[in-house]
PDB file of N, CA and C in Angstrom:
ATOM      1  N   UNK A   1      15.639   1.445 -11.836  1.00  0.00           N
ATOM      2  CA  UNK A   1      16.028   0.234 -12.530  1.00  0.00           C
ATOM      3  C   UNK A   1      14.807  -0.660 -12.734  1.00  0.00           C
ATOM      4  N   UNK A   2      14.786  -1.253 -14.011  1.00  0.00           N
ATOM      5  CA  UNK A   2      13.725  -2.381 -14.294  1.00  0.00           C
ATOM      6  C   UNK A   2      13.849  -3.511 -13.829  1.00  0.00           C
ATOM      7  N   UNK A   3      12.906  -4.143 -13.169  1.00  0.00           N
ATOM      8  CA  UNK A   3      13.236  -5.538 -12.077  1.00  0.00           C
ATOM      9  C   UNK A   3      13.101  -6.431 -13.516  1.00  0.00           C
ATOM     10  N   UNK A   4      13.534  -7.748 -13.373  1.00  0.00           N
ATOM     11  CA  UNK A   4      13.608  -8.801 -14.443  1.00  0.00           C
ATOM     12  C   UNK A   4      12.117  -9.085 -14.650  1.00  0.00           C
ATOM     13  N   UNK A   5      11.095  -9.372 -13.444  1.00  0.00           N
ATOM     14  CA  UNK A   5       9.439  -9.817 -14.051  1.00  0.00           C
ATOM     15  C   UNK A   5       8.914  -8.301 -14.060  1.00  0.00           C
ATOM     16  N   UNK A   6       9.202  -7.799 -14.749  1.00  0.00           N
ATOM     17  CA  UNK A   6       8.168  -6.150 -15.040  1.00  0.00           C
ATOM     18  C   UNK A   6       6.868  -6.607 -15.225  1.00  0.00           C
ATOM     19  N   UNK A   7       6.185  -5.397 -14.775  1.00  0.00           N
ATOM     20  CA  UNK A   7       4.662  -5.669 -15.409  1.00  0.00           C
ATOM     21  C   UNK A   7       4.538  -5.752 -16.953  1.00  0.00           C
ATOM     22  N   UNK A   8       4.905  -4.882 -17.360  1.00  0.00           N
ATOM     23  CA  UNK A   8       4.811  -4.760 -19.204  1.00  0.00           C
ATOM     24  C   UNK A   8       6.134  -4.701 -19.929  1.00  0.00           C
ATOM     25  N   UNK A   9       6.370  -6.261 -19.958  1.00  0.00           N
ATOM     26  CA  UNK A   9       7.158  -6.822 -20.790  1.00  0.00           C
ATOM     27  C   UNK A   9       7.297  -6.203 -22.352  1.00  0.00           C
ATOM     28  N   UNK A  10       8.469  -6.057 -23.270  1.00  0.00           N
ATOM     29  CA  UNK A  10       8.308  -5.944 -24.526  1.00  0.00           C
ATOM     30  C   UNK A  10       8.060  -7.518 -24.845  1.00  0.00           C
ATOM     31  N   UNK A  11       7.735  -7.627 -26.242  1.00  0.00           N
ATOM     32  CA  UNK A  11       7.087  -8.765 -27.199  1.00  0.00           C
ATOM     33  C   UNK A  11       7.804  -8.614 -28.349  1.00  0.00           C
ATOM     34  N   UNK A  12       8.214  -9.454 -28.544  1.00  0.00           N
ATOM     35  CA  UNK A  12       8.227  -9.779 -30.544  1.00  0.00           C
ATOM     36  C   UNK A  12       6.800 -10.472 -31.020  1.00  0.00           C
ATOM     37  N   UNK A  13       6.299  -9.968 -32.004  1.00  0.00           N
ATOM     38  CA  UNK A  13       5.180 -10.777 -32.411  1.00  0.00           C
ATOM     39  C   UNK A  13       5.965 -11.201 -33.958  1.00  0.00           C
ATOM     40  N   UNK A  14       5.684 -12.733 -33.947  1.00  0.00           N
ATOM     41  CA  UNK A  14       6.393 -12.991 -35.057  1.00  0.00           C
ATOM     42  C   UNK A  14       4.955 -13.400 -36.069  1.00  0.00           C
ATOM     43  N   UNK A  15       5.060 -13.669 -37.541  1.00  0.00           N
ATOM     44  CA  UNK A  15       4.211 -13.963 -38.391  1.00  0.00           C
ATOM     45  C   UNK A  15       3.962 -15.131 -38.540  1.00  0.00           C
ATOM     46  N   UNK A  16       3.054 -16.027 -38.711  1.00  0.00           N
ATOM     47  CA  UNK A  16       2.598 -17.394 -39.075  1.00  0.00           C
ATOM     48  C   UNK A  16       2.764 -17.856 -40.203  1.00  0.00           C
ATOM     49  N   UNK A  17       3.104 -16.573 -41.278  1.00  0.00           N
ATOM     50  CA  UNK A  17       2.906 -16.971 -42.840  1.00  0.00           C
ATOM     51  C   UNK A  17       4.021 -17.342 -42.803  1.00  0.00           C
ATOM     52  N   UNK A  18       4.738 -17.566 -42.266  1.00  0.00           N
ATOM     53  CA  UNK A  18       6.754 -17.714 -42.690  1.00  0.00           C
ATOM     54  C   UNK A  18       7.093 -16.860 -43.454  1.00  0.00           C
ATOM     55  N   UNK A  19       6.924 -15.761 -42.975  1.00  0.00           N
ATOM     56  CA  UNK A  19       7.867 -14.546 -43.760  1.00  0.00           C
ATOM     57  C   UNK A  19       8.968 -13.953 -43.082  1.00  0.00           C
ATOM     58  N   UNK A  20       8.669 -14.344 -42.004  1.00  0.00           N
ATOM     59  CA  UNK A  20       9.527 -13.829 -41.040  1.00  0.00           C
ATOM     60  C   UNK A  20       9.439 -12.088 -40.674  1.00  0.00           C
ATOM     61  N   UNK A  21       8.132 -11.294 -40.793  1.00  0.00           N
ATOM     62  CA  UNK A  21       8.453 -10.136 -40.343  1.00  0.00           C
ATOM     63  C   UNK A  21       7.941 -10.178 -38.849  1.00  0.00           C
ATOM     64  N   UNK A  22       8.235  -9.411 -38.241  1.00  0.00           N
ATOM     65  CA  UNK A  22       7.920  -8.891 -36.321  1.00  0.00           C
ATOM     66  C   UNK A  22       7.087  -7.573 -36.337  1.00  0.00           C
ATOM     67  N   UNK A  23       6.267  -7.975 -35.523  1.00  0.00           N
ATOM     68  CA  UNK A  23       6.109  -6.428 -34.619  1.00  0.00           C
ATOM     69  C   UNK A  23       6.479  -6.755 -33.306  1.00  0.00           C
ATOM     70  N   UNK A  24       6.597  -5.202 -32.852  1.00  0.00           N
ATOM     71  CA  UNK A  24       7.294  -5.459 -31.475  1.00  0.00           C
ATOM     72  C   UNK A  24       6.426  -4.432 -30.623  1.00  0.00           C
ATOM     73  N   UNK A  25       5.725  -5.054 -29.623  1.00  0.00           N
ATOM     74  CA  UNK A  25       4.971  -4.009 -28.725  1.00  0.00           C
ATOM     75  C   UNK A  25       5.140  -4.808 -27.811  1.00  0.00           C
ATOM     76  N   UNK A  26       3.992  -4.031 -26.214  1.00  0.00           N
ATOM     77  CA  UNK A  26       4.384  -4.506 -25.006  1.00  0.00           C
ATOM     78  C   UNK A  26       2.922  -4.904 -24.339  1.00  0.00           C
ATOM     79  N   UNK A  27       2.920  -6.126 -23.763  1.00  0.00           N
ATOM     80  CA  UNK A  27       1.962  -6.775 -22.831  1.00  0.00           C
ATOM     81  C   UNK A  27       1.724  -6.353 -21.254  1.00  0.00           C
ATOM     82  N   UNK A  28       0.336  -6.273 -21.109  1.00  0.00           N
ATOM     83  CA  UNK A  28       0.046  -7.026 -19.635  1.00  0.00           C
ATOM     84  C   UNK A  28       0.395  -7.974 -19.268  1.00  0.00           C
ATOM     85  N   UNK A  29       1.502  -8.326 -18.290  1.00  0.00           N
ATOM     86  CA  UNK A  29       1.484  -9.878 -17.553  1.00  0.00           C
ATOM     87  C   UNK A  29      -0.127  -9.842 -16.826  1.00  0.00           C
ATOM     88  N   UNK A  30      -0.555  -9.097 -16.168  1.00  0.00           N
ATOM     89  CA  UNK A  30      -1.384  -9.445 -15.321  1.00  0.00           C
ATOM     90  C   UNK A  30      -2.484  -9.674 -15.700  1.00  0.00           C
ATOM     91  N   UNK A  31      -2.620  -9.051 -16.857  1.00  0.00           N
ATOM     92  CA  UNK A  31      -3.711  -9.628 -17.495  1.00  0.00           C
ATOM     93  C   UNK A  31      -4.348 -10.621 -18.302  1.00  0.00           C
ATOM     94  N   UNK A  32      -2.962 -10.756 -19.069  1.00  0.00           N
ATOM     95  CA  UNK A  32      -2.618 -11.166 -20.537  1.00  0.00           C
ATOM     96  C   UNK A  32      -1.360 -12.111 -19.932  1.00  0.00           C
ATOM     97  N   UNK A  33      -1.805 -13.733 -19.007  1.00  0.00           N
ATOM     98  CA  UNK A  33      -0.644 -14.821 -18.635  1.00  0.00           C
ATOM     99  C   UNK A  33      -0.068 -15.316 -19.811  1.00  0.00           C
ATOM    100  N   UNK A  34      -1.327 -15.827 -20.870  1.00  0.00           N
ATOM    101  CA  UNK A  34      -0.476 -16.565 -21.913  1.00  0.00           C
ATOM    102  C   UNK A  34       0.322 -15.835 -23.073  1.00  0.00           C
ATOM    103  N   UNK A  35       0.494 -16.587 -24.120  1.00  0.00           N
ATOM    104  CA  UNK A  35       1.446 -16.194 -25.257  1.00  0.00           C
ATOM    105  C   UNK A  35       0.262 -15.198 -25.805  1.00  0.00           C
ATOM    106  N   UNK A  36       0.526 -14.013 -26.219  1.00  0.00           N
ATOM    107  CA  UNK A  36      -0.251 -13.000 -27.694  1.00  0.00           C
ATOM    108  C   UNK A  36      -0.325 -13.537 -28.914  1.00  0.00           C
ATOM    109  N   UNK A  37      -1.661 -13.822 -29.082  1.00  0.00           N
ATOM    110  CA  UNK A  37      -2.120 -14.127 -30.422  1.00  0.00           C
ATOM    111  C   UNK A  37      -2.772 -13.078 -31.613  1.00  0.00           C
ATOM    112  N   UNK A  38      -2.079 -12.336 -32.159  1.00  0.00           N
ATOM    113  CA  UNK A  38      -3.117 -11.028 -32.898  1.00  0.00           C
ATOM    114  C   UNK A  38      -3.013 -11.379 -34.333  1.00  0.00           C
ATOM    115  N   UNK A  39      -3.667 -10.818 -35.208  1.00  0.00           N
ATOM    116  CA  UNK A  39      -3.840 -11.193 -36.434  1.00  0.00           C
ATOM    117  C   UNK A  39      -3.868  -9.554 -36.850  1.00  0.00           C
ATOM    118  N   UNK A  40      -2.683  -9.674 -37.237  1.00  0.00           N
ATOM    119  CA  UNK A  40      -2.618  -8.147 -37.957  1.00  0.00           C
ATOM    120  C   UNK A  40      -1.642  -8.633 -39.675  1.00  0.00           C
ATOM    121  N   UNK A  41      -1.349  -7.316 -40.204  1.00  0.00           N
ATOM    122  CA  UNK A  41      -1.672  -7.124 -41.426  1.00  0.00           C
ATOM    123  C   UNK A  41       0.235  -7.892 -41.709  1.00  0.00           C
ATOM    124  N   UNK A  42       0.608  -8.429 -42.734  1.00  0.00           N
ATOM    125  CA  UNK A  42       1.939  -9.294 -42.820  1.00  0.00           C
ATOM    126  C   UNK A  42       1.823  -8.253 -44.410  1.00  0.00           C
ATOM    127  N   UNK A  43       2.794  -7.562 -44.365  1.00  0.00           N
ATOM    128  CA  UNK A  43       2.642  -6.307 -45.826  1.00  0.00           C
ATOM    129  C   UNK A  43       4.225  -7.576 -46.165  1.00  0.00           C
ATOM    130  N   UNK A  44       4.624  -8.304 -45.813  1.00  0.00           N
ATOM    131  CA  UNK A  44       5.529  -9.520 -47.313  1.00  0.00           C
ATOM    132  C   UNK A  44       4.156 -10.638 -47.800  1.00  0.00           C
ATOM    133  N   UNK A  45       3.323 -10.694 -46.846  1.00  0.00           N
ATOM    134  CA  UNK A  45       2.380 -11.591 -47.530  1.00  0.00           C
ATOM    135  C   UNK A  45       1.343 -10.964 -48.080  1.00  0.00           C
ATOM    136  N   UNK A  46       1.520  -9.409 -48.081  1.00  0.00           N
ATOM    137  CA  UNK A  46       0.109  -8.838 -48.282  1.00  0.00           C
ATOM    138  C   UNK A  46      -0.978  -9.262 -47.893  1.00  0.00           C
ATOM    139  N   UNK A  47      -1.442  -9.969 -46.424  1.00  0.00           N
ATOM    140  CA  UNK A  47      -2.637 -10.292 -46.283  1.00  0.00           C
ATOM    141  C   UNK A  47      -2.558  -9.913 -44.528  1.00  0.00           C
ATOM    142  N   UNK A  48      -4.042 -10.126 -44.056  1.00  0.00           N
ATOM    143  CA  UNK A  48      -3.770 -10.324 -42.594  1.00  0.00           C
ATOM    144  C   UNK A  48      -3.648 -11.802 -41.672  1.00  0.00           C
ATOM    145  N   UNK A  49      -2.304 -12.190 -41.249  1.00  0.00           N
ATOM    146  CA  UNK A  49      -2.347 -13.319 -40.940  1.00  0.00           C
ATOM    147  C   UNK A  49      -2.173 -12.902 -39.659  1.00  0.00           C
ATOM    148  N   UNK A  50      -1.913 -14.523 -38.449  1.00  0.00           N
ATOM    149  CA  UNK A  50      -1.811 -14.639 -37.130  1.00  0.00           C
ATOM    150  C   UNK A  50      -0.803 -14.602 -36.617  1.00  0.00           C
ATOM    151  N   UNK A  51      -0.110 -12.916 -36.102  1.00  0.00           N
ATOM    152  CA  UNK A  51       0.625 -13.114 -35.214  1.00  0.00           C
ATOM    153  C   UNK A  51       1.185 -13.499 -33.743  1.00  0.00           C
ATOM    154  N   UNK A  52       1.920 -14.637 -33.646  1.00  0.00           N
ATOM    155  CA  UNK A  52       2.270 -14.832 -32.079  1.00  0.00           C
ATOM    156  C   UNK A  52       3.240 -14.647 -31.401  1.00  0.00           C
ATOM    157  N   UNK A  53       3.279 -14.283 -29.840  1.00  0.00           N
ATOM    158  CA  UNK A  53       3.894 -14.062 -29.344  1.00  0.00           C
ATOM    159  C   UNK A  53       5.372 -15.169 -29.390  1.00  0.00           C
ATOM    160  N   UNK A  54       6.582 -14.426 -29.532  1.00  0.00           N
ATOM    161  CA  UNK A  54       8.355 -15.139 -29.282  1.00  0.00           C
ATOM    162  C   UNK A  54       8.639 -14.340 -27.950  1.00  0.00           C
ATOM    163  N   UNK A  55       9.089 -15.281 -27.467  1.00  0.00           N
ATOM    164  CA  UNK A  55       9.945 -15.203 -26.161  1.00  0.00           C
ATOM    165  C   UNK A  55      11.224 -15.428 -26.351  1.00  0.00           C
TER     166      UNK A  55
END
């Protein structure tokens, strides 16, 4: 069974452009305390904007 604070949480990474698309991958807590900031590719905005971590 998975305890509630796992080490490697899943993530929604949501988009900055307001498009509203997600990726969804999984973090280090131990490494990685704060929110995920990545800048990957938003294919409704066609560009690469800043995705952040939703809780």
């Amino acid at each position: 069974m998975a305890k509630s604070t796992e080490l490697r949480p899943v993530i929604k990474l949501r988009s900055t452009a307001g498009t509203g698309h997600t990726y969804v991958t999984r973090k280090n807590r131990r490494n990685e305390p704060d929110r995920l900031v990545l800048r990957k590719f938003d294919p409704v905005a066609r560009q690469h904007v800043e995705f952040r971590e939703e809780r």
